[in-house]
PDB file of N, CA and C in Angstrom:
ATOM      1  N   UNK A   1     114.890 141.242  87.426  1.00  0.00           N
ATOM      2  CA  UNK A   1     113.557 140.795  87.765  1.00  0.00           C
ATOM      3  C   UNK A   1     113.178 141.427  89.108  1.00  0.00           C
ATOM      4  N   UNK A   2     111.760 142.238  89.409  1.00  0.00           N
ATOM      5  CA  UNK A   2     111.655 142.629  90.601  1.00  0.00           C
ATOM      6  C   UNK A   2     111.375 141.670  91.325  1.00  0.00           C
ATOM      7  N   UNK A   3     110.525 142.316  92.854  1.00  0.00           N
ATOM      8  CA  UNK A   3     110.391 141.406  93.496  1.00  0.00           C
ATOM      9  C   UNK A   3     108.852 140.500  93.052  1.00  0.00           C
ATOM     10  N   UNK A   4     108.048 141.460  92.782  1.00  0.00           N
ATOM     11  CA  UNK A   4     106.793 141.081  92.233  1.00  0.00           C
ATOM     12  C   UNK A   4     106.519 139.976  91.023  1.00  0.00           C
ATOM     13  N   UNK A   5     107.357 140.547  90.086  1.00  0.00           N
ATOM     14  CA  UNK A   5     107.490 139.206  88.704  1.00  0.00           C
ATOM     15  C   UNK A   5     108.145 137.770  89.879  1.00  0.00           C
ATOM     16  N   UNK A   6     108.883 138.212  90.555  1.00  0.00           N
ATOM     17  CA  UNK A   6     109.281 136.487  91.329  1.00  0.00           C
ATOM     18  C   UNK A   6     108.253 136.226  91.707  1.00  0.00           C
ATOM     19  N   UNK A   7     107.450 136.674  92.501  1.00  0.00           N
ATOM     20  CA  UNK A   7     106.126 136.344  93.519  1.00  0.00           C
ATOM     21  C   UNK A   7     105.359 135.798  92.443  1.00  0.00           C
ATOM     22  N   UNK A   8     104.837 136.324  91.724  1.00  0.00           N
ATOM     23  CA  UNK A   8     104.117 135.699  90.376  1.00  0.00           C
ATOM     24  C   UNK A   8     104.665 134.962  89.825  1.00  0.00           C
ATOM     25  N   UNK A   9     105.769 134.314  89.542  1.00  0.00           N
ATOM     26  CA  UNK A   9     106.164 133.379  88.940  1.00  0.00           C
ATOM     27  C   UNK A   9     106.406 132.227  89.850  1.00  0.00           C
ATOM     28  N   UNK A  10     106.904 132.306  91.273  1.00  0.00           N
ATOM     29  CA  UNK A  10     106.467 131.506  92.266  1.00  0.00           C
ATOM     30  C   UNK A  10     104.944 130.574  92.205  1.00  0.00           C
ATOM     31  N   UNK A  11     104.148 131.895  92.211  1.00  0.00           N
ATOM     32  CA  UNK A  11     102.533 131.304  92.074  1.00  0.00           C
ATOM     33  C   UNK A  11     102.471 130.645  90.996  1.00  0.00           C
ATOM     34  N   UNK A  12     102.790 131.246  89.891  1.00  0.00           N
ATOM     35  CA  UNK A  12     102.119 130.318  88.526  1.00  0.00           C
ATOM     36  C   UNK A  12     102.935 129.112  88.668  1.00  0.00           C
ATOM     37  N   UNK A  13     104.018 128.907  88.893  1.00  0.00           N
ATOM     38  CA  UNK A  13     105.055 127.539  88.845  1.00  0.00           C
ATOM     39  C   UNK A  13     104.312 126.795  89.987  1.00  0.00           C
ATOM     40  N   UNK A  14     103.934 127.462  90.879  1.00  0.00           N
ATOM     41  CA  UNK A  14     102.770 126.504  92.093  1.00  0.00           C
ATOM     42  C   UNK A  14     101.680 126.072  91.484  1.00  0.00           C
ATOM     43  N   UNK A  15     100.982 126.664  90.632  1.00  0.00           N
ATOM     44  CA  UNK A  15      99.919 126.311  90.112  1.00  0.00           C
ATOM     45  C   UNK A  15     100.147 125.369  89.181  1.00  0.00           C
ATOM     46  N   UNK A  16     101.207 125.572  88.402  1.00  0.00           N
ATOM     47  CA  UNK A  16     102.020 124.671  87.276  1.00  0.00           C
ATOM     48  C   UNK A  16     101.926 123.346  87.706  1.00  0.00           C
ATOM     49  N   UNK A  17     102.650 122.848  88.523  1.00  0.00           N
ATOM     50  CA  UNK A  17     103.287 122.554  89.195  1.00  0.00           C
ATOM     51  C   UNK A  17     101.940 121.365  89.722  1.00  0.00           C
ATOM     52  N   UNK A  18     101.253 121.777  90.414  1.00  0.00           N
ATOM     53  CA  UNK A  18     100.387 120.742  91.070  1.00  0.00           C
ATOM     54  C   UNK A  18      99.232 120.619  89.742  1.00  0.00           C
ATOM     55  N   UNK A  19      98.693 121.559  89.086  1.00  0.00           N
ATOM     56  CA  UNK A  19      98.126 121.028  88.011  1.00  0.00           C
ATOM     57  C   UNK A  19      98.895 119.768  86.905  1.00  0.00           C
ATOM     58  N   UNK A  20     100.242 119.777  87.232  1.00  0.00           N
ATOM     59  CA  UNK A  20     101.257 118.875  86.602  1.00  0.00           C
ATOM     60  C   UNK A  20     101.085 117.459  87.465  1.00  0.00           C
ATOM     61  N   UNK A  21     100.987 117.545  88.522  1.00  0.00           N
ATOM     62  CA  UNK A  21     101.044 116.927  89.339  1.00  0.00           C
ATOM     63  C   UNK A  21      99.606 115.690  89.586  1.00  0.00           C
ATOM     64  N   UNK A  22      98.820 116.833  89.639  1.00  0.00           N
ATOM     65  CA  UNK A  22      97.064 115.739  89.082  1.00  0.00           C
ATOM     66  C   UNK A  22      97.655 115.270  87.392  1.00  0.00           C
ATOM     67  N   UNK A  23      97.693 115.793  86.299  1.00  0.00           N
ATOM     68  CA  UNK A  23      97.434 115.219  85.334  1.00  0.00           C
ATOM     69  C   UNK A  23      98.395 114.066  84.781  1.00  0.00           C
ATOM     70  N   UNK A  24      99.600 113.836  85.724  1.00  0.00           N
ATOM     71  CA  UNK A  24     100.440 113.300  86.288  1.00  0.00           C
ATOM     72  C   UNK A  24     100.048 111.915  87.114  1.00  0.00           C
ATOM     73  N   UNK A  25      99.225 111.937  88.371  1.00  0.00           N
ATOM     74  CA  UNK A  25      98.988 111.205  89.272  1.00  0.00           C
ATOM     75  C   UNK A  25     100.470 111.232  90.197  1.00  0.00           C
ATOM     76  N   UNK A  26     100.899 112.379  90.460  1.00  0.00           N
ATOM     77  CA  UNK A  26     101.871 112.466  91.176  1.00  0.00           C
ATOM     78  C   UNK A  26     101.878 112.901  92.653  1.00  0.00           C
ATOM     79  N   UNK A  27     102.673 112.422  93.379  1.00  0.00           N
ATOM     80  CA  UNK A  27     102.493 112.462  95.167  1.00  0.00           C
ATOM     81  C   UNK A  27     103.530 113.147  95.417  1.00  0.00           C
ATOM     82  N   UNK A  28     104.067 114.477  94.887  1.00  0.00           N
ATOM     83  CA  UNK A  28     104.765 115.296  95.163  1.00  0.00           C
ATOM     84  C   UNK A  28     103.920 116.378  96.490  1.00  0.00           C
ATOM     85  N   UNK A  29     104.999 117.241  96.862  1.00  0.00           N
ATOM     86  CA  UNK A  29     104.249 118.118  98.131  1.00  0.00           C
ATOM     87  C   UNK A  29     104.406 119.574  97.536  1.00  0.00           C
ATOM     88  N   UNK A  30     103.886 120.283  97.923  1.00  0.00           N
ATOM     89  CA  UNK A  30     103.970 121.283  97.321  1.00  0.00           C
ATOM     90  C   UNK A  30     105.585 122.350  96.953  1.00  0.00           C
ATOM     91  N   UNK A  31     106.102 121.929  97.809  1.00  0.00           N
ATOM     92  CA  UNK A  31     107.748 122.461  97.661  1.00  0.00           C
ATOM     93  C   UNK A  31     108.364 121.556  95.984  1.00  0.00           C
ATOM     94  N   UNK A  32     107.978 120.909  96.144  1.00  0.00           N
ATOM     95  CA  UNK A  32     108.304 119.900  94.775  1.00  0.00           C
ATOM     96  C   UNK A  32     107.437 120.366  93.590  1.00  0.00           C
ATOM     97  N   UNK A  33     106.337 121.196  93.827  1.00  0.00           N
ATOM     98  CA  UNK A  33     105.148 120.953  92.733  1.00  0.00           C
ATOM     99  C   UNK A  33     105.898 122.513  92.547  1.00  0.00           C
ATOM    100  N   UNK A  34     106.563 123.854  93.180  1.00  0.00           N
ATOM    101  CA  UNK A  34     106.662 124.644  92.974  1.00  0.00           C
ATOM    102  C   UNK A  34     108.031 124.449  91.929  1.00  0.00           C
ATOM    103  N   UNK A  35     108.657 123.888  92.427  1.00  0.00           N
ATOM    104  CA  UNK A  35     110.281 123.522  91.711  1.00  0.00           C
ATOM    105  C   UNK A  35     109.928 123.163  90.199  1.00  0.00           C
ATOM    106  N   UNK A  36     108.829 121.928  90.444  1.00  0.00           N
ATOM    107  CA  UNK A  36     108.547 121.815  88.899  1.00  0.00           C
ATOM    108  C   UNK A  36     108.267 122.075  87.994  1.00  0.00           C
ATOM    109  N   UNK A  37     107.118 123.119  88.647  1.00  0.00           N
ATOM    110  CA  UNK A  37     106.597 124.221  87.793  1.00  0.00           C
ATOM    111  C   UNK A  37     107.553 125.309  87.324  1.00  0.00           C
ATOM    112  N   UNK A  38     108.479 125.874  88.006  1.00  0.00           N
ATOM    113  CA  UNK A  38     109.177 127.227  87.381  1.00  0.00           C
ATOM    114  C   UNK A  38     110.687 126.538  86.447  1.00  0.00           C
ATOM    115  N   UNK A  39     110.659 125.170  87.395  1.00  0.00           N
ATOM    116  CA  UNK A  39     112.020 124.572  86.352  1.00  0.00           C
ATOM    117  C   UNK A  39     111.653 123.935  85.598  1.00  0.00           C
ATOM    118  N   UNK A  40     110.169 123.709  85.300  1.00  0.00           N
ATOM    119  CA  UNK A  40     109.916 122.892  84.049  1.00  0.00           C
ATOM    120  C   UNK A  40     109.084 123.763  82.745  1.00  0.00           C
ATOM    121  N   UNK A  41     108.628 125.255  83.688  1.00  0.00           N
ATOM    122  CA  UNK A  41     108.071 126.016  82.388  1.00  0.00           C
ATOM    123  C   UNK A  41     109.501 126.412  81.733  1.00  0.00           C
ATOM    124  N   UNK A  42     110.307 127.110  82.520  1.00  0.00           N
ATOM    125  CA  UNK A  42     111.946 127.243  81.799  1.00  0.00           C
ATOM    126  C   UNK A  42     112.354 126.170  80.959  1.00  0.00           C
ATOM    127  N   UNK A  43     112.484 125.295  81.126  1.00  0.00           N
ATOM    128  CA  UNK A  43     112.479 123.937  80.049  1.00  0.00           C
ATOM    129  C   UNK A  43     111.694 124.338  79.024  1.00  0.00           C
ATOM    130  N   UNK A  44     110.415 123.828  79.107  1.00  0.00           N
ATOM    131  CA  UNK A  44     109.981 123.616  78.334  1.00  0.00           C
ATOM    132  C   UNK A  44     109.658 125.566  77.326  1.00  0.00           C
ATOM    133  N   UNK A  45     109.697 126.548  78.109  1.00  0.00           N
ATOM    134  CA  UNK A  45     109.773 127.677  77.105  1.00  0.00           C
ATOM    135  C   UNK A  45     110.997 127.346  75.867  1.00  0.00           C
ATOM    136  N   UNK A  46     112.204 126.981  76.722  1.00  0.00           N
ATOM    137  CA  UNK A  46     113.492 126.807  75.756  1.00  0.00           C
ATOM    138  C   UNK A  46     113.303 126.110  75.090  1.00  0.00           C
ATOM    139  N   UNK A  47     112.466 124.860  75.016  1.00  0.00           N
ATOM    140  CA  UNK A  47     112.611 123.909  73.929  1.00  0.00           C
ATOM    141  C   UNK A  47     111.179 124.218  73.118  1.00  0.00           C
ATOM    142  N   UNK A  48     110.631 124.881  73.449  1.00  0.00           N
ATOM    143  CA  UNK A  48     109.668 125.498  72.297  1.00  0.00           C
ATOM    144  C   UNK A  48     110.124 126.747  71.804  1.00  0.00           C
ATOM    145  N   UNK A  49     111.022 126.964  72.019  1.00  0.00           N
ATOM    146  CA  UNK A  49     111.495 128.446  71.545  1.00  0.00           C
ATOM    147  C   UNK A  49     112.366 127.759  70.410  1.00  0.00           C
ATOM    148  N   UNK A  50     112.594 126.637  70.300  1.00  0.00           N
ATOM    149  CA  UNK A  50     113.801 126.379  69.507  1.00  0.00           C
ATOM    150  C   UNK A  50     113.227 126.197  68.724  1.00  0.00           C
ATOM    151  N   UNK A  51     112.118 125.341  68.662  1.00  0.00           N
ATOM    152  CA  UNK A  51     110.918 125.206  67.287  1.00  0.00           C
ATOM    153  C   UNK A  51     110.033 126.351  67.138  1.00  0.00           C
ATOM    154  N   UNK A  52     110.155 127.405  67.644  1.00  0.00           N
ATOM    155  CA  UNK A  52     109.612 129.052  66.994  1.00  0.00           C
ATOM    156  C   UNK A  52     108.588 128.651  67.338  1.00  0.00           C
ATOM    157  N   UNK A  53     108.047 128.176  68.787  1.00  0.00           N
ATOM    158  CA  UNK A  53     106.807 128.577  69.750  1.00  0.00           C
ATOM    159  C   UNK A  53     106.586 129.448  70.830  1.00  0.00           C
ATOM    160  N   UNK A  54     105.812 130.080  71.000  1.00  0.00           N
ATOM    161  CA  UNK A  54     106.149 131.209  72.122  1.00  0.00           C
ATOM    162  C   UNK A  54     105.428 131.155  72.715  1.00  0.00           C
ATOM    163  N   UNK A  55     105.416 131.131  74.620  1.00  0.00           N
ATOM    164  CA  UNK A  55     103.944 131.292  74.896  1.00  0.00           C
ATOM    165  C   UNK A  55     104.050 132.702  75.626  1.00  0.00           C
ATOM    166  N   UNK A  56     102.666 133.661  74.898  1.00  0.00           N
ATOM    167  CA  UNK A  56     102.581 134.962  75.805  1.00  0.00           C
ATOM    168  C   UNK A  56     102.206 135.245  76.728  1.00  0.00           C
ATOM    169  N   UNK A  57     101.706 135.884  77.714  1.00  0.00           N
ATOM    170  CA  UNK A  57     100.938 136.257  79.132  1.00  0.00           C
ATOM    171  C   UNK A  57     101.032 135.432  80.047  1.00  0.00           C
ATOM    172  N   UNK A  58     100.189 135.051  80.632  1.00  0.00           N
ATOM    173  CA  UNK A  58      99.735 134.402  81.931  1.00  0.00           C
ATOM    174  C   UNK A  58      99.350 133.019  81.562  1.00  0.00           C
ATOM    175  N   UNK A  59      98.065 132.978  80.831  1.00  0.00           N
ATOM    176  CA  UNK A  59      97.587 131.744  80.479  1.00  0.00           C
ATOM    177  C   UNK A  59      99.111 130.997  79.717  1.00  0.00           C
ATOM    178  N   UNK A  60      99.398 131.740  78.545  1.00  0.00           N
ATOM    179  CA  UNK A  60     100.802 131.378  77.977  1.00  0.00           C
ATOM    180  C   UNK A  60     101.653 130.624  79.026  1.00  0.00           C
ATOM    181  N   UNK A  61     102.081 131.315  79.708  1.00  0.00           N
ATOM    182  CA  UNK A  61     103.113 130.807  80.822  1.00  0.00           C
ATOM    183  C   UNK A  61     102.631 129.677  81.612  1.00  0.00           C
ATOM    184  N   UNK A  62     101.357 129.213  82.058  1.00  0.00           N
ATOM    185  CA  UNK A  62     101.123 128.525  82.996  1.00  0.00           C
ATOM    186  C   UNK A  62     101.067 127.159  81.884  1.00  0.00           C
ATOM    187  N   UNK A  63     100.487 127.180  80.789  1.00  0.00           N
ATOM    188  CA  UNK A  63     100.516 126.399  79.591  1.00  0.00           C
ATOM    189  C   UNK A  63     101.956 125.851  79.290  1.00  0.00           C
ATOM    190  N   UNK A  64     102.863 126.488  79.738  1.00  0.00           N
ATOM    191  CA  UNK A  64     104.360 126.549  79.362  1.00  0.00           C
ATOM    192  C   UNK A  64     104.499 125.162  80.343  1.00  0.00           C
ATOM    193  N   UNK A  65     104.374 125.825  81.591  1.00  0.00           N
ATOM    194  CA  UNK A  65     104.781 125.254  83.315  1.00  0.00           C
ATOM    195  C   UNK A  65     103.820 124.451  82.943  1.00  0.00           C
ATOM    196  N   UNK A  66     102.936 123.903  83.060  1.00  0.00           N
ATOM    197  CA  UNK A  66     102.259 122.694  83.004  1.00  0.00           C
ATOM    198  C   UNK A  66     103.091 121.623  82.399  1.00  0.00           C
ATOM    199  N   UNK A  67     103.312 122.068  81.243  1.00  0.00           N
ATOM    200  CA  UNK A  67     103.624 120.944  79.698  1.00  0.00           C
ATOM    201  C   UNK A  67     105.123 120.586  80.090  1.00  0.00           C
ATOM    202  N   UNK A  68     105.888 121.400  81.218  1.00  0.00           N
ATOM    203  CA  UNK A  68     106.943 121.153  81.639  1.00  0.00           C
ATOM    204  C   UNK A  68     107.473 120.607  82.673  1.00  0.00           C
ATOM    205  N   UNK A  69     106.523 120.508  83.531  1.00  0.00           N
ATOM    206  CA  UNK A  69     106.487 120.148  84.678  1.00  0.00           C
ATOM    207  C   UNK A  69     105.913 118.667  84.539  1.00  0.00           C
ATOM    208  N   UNK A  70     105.318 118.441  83.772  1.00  0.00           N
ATOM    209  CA  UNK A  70     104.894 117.147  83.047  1.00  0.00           C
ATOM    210  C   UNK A  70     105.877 116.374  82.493  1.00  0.00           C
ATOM    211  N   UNK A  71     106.347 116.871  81.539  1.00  0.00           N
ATOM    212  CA  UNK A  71     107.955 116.872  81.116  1.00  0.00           C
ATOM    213  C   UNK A  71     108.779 115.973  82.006  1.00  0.00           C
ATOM    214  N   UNK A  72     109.047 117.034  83.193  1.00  0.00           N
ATOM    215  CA  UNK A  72     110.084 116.449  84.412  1.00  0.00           C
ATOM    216  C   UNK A  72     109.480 115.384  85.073  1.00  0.00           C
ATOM    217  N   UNK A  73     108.087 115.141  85.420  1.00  0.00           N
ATOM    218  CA  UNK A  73     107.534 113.839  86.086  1.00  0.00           C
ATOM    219  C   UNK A  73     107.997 112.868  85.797  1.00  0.00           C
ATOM    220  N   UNK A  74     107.594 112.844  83.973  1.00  0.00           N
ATOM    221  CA  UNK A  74     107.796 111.952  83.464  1.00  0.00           C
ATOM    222  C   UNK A  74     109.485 111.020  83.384  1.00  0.00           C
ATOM    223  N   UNK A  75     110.267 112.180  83.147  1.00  0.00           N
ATOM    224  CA  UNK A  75     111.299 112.264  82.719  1.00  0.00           C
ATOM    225  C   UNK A  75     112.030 111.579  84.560  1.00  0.00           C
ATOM    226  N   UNK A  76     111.785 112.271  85.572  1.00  0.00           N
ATOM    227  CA  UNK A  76     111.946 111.551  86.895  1.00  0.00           C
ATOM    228  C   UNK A  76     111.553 110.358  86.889  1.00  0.00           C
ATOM    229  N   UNK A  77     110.585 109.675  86.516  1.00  0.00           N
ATOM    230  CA  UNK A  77     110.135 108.413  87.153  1.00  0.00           C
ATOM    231  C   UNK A  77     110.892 107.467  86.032  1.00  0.00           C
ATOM    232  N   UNK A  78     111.408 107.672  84.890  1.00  0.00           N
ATOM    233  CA  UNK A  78     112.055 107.189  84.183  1.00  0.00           C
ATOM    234  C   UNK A  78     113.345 106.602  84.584  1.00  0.00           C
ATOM    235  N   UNK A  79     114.153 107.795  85.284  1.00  0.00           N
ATOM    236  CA  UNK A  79     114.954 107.408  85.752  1.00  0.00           C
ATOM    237  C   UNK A  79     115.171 106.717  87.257  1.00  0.00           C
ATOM    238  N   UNK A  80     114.024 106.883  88.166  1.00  0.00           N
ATOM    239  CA  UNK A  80     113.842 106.074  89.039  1.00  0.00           C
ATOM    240  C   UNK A  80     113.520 104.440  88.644  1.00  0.00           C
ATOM    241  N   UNK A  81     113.044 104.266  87.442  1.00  0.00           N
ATOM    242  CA  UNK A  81     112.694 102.723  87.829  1.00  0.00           C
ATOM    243  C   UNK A  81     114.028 102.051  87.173  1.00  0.00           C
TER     244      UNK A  81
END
């Protein structure tokens, strides 16, 4: 991976990430909203890959990181209460 695909995937997992975060109602900071986004589009690509979903490009990917990062909110506050 160069350095550029990281930088962009940084951003979109930021964007992920706090768009996860509003549709969420979550009080994460942005260091948290970035984590969620790139470790929750990875999630969630793998577990749509297993049911033969793919997401392509940009929009694809951020669609990925959203739905995953959502994922982990959820999946966190679960185990917090």
């Amino acid at each position: 991976m160069n350095i550029l695909a990281l930088i962009v995937s940084l951003i979109m997992g930021g964007v992920a990430g706090w768009i996860a975060g509003i549709i969420m109602k979550s009080n994460n900071g942005i260091l948290v909203n970035i984590i969620l986004g790139v470790v929750g589009g990875a999630v969630a690509g793998a577990l749509f890959g297993l049911i033969g979903i793919n997401f392509n490009g940009i929009i694809g990917g951020l669609i990925c990181g959203i739905i995953g990062a959502c994922l982990l909110i959820f999946i966190v506050r679960l185990i917090k209460k």
